[in-house]
N, C-alpha and C. Protein backbone atom coordinates (compact mmCIF):
# COMPACT_ATOMS: atom_id res chain seq x y z
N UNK A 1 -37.58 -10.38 -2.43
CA UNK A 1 -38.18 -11.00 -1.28
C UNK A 1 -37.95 -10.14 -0.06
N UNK A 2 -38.75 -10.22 0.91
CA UNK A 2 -38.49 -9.56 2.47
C UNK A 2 -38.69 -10.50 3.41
N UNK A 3 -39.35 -10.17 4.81
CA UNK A 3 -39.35 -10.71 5.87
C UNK A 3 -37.94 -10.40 6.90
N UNK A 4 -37.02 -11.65 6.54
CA UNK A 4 -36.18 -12.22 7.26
C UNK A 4 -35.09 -11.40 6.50
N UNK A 5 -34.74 -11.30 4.96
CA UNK A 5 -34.01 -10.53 4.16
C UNK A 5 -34.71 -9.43 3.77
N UNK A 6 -34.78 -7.83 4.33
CA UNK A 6 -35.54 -7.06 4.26
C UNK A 6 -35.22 -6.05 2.65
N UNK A 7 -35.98 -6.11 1.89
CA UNK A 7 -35.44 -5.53 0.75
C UNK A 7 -34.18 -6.07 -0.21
N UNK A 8 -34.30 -7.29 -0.38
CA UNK A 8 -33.70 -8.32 -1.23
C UNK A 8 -33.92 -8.06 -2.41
N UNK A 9 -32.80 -7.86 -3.55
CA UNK A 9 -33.34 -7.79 -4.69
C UNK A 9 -32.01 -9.27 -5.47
N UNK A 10 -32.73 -9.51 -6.61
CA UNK A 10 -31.74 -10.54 -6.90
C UNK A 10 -32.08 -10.72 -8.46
N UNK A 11 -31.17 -10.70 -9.43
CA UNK A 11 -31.29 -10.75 -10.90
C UNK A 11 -29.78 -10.85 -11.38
N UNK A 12 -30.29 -11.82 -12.36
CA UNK A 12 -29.59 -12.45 -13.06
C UNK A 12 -29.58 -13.58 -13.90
N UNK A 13 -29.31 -14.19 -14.82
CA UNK A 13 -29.13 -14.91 -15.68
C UNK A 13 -28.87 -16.27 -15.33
N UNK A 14 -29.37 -17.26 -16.48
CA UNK A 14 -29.29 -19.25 -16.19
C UNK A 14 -27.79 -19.33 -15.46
N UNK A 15 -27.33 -19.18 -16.17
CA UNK A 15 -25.72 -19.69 -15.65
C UNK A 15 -25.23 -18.42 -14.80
N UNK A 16 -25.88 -17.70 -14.07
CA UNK A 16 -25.24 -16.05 -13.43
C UNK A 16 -24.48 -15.36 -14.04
N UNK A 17 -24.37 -15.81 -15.43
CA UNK A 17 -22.95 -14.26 -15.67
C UNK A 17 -24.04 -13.05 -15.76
N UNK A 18 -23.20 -11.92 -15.24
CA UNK A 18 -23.98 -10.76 -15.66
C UNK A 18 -25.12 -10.46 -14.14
N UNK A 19 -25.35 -10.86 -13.17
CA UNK A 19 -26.13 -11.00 -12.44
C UNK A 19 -26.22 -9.35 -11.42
N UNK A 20 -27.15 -9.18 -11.11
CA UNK A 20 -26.98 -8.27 -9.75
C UNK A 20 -27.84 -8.61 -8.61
N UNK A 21 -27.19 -8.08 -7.23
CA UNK A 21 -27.54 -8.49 -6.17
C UNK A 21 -27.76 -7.48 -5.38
N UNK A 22 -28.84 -7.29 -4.77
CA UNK A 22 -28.69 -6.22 -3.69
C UNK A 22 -29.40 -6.49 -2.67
N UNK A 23 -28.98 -6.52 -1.42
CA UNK A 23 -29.36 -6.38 0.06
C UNK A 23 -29.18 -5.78 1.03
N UNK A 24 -29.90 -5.70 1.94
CA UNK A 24 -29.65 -5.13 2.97
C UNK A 24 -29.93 -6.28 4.14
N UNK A 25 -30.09 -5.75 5.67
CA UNK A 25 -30.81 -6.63 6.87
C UNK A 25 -29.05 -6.76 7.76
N UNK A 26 -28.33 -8.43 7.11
CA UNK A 26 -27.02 -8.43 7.68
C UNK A 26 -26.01 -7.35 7.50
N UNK A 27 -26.29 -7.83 5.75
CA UNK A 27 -24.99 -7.05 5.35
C UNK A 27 -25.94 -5.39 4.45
N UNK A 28 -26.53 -4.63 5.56
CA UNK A 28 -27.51 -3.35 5.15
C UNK A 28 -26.50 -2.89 3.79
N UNK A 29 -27.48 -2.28 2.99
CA UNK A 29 -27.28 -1.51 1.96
C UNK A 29 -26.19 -1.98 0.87
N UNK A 30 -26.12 -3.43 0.93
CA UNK A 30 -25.07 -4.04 0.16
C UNK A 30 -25.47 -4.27 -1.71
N UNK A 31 -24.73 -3.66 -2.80
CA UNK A 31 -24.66 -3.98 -3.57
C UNK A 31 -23.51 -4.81 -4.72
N UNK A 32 -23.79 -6.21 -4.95
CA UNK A 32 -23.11 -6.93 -5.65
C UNK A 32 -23.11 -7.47 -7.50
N UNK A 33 -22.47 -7.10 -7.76
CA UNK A 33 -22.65 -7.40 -9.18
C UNK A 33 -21.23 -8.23 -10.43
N UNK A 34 -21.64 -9.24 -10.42
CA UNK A 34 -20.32 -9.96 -11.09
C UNK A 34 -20.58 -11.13 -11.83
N UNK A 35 -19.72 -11.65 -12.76
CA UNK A 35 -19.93 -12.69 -13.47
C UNK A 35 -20.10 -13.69 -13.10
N UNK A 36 -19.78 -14.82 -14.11
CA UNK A 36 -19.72 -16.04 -13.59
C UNK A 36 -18.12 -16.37 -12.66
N UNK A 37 -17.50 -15.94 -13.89
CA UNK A 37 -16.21 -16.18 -13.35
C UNK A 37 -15.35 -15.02 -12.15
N UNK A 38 -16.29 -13.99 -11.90
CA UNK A 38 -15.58 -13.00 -11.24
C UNK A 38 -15.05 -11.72 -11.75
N UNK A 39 -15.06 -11.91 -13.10
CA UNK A 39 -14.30 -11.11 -14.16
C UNK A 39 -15.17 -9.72 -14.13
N UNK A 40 -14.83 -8.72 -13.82
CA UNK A 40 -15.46 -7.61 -13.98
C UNK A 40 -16.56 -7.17 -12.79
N UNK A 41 -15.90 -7.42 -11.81
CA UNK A 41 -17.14 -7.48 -10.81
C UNK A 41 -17.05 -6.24 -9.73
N UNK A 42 -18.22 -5.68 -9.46
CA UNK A 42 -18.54 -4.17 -9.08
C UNK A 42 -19.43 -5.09 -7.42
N UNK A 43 -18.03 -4.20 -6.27
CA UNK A 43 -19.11 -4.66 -5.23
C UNK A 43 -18.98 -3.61 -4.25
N UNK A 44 -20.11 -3.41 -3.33
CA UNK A 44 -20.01 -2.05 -2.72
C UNK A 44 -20.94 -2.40 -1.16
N UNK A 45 -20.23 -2.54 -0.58
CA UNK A 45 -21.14 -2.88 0.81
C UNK A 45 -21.07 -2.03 1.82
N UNK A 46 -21.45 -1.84 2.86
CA UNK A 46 -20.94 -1.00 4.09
C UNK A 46 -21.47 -2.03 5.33
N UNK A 47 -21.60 -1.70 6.61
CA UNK A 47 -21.34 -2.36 7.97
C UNK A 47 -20.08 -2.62 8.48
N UNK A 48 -19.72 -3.49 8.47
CA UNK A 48 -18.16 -4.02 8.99
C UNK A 48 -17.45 -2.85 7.86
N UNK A 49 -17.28 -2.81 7.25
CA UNK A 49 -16.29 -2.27 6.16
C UNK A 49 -17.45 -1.67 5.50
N UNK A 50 -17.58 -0.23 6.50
CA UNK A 50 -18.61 0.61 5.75
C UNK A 50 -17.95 1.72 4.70
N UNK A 51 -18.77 1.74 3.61
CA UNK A 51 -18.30 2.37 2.15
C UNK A 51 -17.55 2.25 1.73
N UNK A 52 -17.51 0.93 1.43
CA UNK A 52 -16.16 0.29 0.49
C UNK A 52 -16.89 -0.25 -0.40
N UNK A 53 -16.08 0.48 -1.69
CA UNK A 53 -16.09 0.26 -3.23
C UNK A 53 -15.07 -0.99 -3.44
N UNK A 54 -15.62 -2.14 -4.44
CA UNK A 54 -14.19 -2.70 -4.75
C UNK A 54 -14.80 -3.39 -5.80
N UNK A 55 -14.00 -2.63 -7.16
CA UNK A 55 -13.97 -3.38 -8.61
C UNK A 55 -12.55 -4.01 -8.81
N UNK A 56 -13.06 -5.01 -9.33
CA UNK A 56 -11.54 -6.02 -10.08
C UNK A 56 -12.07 -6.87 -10.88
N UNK A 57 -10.87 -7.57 -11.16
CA UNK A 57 -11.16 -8.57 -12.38
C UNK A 57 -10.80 -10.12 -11.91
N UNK A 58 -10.70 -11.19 -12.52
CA UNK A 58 -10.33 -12.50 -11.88
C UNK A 58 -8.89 -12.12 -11.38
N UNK A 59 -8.03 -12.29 -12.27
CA UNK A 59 -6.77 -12.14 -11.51
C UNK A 59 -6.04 -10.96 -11.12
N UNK A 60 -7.05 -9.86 -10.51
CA UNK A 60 -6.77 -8.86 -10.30
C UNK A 60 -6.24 -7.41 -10.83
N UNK A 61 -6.58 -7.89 -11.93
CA UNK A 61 -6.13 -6.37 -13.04
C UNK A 61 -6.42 -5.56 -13.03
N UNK A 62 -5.72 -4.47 -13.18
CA UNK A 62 -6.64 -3.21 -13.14
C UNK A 62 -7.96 -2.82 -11.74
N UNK A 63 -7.40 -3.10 -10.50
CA UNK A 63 -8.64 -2.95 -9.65
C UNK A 63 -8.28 -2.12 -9.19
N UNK A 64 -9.75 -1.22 -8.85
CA UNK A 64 -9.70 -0.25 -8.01
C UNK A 64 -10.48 -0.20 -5.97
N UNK A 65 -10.01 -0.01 -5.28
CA UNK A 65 -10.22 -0.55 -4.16
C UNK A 65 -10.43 0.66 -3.15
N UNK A 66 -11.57 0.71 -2.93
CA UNK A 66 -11.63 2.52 -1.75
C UNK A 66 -12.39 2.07 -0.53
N UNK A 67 -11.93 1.92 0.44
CA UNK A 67 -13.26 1.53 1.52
C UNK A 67 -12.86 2.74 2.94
N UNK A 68 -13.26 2.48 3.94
CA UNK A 68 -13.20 3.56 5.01
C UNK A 68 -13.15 2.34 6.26
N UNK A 69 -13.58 2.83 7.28
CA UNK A 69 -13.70 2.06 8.68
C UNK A 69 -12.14 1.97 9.18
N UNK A 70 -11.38 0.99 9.04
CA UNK A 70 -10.26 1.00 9.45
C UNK A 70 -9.20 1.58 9.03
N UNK A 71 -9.45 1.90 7.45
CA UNK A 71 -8.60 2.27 6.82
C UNK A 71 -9.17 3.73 5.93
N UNK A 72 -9.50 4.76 6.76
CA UNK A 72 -10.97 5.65 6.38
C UNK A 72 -10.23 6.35 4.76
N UNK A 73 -10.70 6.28 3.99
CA UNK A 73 -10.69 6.84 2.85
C UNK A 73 -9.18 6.55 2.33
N UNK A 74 -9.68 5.12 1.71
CA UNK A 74 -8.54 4.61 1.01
C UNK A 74 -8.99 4.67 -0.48
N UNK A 75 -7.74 4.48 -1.33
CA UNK A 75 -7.98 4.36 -2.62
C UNK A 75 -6.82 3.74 -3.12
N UNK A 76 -7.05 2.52 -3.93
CA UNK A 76 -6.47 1.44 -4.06
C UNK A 76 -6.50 1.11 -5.59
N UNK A 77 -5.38 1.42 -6.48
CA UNK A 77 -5.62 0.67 -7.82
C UNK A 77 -4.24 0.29 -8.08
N UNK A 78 -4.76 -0.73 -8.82
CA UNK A 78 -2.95 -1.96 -9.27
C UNK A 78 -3.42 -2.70 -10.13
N UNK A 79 -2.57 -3.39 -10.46
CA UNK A 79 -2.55 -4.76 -11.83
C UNK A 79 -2.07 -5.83 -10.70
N UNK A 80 -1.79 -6.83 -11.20
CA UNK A 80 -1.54 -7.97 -10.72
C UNK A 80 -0.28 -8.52 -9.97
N UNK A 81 0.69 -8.20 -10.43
CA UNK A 81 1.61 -8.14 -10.13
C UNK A 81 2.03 -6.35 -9.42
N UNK A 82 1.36 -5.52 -9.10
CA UNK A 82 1.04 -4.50 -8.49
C UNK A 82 2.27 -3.17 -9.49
N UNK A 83 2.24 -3.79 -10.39
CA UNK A 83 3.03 -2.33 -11.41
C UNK A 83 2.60 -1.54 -11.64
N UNK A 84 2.63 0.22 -11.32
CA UNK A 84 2.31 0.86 -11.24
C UNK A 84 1.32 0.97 -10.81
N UNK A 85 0.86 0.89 -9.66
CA UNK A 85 -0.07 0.65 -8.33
C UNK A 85 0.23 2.32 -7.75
N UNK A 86 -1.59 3.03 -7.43
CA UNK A 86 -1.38 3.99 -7.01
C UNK A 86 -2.03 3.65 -5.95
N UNK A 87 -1.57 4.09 -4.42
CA UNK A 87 -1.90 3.92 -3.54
C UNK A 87 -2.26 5.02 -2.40
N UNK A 88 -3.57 5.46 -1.97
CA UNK A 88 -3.29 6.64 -1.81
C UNK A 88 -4.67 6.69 0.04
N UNK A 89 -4.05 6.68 1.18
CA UNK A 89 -5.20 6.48 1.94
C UNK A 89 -4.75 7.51 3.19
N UNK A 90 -5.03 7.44 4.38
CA UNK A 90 -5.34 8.07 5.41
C UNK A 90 -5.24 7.65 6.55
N UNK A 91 -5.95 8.65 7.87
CA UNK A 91 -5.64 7.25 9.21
C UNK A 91 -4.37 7.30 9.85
N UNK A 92 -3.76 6.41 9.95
CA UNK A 92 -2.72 6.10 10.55
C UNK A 92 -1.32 6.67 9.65
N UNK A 93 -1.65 6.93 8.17
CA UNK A 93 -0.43 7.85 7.52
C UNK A 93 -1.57 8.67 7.10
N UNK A 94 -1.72 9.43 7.77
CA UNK A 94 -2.68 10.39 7.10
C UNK A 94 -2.26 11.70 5.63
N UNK A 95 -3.01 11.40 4.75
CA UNK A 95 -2.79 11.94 3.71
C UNK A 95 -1.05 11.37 2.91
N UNK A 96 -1.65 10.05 2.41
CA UNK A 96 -0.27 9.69 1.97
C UNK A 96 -0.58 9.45 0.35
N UNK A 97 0.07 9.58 -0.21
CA UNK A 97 0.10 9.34 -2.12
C UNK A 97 1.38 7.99 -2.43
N UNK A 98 1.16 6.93 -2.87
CA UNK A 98 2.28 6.27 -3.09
C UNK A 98 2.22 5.19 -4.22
N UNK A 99 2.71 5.89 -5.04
CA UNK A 99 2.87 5.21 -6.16
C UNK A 99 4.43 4.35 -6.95
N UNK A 100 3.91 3.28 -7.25
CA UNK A 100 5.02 2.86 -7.30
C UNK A 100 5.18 1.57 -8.49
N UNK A 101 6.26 0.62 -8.66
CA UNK A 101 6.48 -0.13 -9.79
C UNK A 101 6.76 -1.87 -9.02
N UNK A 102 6.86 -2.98 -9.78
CA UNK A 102 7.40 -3.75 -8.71
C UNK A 102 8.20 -4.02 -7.98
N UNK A 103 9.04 -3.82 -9.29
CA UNK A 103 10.56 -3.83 -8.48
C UNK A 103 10.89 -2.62 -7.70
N UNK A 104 9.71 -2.10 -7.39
CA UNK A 104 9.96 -0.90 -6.67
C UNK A 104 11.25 0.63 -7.40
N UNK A 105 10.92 0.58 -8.82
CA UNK A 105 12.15 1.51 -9.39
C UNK A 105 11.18 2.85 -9.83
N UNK A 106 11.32 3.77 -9.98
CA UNK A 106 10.86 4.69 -10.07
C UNK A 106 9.55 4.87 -9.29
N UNK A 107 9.61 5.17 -7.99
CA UNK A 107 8.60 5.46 -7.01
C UNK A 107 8.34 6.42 -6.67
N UNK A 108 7.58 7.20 -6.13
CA UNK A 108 6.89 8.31 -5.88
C UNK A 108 6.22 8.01 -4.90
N UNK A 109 6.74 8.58 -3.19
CA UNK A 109 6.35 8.50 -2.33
C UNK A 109 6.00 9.94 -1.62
N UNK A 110 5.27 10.24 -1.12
CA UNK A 110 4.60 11.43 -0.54
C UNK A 110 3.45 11.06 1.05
N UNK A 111 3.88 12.06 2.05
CA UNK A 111 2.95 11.72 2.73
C UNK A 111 3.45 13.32 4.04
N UNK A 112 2.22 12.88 4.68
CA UNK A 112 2.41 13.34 5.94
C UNK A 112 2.44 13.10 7.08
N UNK A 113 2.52 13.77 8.54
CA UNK A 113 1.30 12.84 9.84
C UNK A 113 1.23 14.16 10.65
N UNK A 114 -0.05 13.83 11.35
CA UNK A 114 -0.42 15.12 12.14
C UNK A 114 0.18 14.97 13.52
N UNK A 115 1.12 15.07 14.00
CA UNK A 115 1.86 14.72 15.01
C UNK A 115 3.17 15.88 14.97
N UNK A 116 2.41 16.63 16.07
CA UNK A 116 3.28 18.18 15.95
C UNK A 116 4.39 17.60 17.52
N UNK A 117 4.13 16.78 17.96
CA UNK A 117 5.06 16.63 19.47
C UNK A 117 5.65 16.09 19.20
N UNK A 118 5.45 14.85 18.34
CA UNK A 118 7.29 14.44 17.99
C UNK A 118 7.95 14.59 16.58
N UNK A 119 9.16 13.69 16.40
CA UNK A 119 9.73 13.66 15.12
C UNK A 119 9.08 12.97 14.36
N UNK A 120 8.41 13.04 12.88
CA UNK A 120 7.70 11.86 12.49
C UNK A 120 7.99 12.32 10.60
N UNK A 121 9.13 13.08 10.70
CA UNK A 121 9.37 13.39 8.69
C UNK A 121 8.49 14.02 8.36
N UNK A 122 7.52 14.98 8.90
CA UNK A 122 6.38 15.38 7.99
C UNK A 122 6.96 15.89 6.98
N UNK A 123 6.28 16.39 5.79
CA UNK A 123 6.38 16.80 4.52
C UNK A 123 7.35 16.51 3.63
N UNK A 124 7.28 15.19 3.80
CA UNK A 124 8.98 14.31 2.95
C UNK A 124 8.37 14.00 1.78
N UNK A 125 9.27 14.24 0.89
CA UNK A 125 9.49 13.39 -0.60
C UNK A 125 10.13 12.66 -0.86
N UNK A 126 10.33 11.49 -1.13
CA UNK A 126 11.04 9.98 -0.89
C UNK A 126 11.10 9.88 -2.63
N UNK A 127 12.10 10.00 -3.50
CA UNK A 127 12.39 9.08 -4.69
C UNK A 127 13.67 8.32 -5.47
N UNK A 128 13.29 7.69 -5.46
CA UNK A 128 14.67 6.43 -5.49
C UNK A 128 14.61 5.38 -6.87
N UNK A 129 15.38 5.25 -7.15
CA UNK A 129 15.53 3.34 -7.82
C UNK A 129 15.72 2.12 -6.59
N UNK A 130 15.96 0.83 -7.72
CA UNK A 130 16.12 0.11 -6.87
C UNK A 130 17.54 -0.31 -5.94
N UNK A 131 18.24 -0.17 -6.60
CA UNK A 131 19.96 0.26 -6.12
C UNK A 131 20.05 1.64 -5.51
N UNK A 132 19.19 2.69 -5.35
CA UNK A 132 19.37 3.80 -4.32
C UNK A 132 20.64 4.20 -5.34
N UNK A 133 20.53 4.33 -7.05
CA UNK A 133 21.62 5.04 -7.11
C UNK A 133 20.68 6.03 -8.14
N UNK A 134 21.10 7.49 -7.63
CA UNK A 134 20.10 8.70 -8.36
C UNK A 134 18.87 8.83 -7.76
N UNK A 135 19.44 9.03 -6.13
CA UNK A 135 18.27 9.10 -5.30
C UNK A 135 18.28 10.35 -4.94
N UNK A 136 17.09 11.08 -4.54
CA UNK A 136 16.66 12.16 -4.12
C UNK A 136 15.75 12.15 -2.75
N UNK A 137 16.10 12.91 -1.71
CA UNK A 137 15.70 13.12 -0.58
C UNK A 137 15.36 14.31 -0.16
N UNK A 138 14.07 14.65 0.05
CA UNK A 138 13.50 15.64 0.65
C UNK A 138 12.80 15.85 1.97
N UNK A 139 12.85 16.19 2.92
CA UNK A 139 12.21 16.43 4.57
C UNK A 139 12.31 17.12 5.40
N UNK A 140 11.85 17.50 6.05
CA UNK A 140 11.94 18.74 7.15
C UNK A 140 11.82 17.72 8.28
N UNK A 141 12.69 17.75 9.40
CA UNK A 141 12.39 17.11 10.71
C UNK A 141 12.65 18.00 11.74
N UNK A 142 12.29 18.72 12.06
CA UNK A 142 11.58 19.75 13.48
C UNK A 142 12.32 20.57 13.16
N UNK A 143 12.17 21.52 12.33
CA UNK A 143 13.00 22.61 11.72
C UNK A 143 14.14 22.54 10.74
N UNK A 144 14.23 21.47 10.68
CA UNK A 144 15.64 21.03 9.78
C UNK A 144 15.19 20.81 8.09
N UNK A 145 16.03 21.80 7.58
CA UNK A 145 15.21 21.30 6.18
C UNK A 145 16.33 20.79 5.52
N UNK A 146 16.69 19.76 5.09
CA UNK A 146 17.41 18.51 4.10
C UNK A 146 17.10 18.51 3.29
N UNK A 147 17.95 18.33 2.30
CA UNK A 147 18.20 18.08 0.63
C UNK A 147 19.25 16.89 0.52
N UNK A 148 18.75 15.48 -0.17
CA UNK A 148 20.16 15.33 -0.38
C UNK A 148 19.84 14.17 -1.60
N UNK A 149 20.88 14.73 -2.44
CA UNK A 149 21.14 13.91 -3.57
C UNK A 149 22.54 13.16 -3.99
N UNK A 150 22.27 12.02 -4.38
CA UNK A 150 23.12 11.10 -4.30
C UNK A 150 23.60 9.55 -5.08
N UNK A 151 24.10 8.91 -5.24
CA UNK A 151 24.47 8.24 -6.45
C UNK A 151 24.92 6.78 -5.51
N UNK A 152 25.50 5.54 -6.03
CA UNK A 152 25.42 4.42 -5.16
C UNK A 152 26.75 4.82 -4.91
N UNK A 153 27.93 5.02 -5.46
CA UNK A 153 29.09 5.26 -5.35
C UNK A 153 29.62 6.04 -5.13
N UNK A 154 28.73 7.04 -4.49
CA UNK A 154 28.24 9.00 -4.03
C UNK A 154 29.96 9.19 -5.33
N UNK A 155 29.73 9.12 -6.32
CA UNK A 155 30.49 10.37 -7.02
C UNK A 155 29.85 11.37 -7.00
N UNK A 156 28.40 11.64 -6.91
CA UNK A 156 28.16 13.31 -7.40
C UNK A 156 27.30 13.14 -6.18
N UNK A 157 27.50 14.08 -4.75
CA UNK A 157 26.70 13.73 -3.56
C UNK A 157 26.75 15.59 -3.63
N UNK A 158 26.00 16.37 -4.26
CA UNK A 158 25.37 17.19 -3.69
C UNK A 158 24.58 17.37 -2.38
N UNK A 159 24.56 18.31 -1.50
CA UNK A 159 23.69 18.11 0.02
C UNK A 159 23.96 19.31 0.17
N UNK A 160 22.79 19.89 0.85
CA UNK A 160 22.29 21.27 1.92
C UNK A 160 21.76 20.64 2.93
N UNK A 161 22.06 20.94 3.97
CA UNK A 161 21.41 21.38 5.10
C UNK A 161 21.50 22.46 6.10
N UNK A 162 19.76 22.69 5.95
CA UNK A 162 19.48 24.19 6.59
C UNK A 162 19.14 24.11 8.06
N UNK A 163 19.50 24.28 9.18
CA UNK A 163 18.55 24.30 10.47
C UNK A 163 18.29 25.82 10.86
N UNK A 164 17.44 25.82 11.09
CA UNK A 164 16.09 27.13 12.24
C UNK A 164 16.99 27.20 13.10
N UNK A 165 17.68 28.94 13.54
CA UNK A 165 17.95 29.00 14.93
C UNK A 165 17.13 29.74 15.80
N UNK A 166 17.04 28.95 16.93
CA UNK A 166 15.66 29.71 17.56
C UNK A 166 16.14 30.55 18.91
């Protein structure tokens, strides 16, 4: 249909499982596609939250989540309980990778920020358990380059630190 909904398309099945939707006008260039129950559903709109991808399932399994505007080039996938959830976006931590578990134990954190005037950790490697015992620390903070490894009860506390003399 058009007019008022300009380039409306709409298909799908008696009971909607399986259906697709596409519009434009409010929500321009919007494509929707999902079951009855939600299960497996592919939706992709832009305007408010322009070029955002977002597949999931009913209770959130396995989704993958990428949109831009506020959060410009995100990428978003997890299970339900968010175990092993890779998280990886831009913006305000620009160029960050963060992957991680629930209980937060074997994590893998990475990032940067473009902020050369102050202190802000650029080029840190963050990995830990959840007791911080057999943790590893990596960062440079305005010339300072740190190493430090360490245990909850520091029996084995290896550490370097290097500073730049200028």
């Amino acid at each position: 249909m058009t007019t008022d909904k300009t380039y409306r398309l709409y298909l799908g099945t008696t009971d909607n499982t399986y259906r697709l939707y596409l519009r434009t006008t409010d929500n321009t260039y919007r494509l929707y596609l999902r079951t009855t129950d939600k299960t497996y559903r592919l939706y992709l709109r832009t305007t408010d939250k322009t070029y955002r991808l977002y597949i999931r399932t009913t209770d959130n399994t396995y989704r993958l989540y990428l949109r831009t505007t506020d959060k410009t080039y995100r990428l978003y996938l997890g299970t339900t309980d968010n175990t092993y959830r890779l998280y990886i976006r831009t913006t305000d931590n620009t160029y960050r990778l963060y992957l991680r578990t629930t209980d937060k134990t074997y994590r893998l954190y990475l990032r940067t920020r473009q902020n050369l005037q102050t202190v802000y950790k650029n080029h840190r490697q963050y990995l830990q358990t959840v007791y911080k015992n057999h943790r590893q620390y990596l960062q440079t903070v305005s010339k300072n380059h740190r190493q430090n490894l360490q245990t909850v009860y520091k029996t084995v506390v290896p550490q370097t630190i290097l500073t730049d003399c200028i």
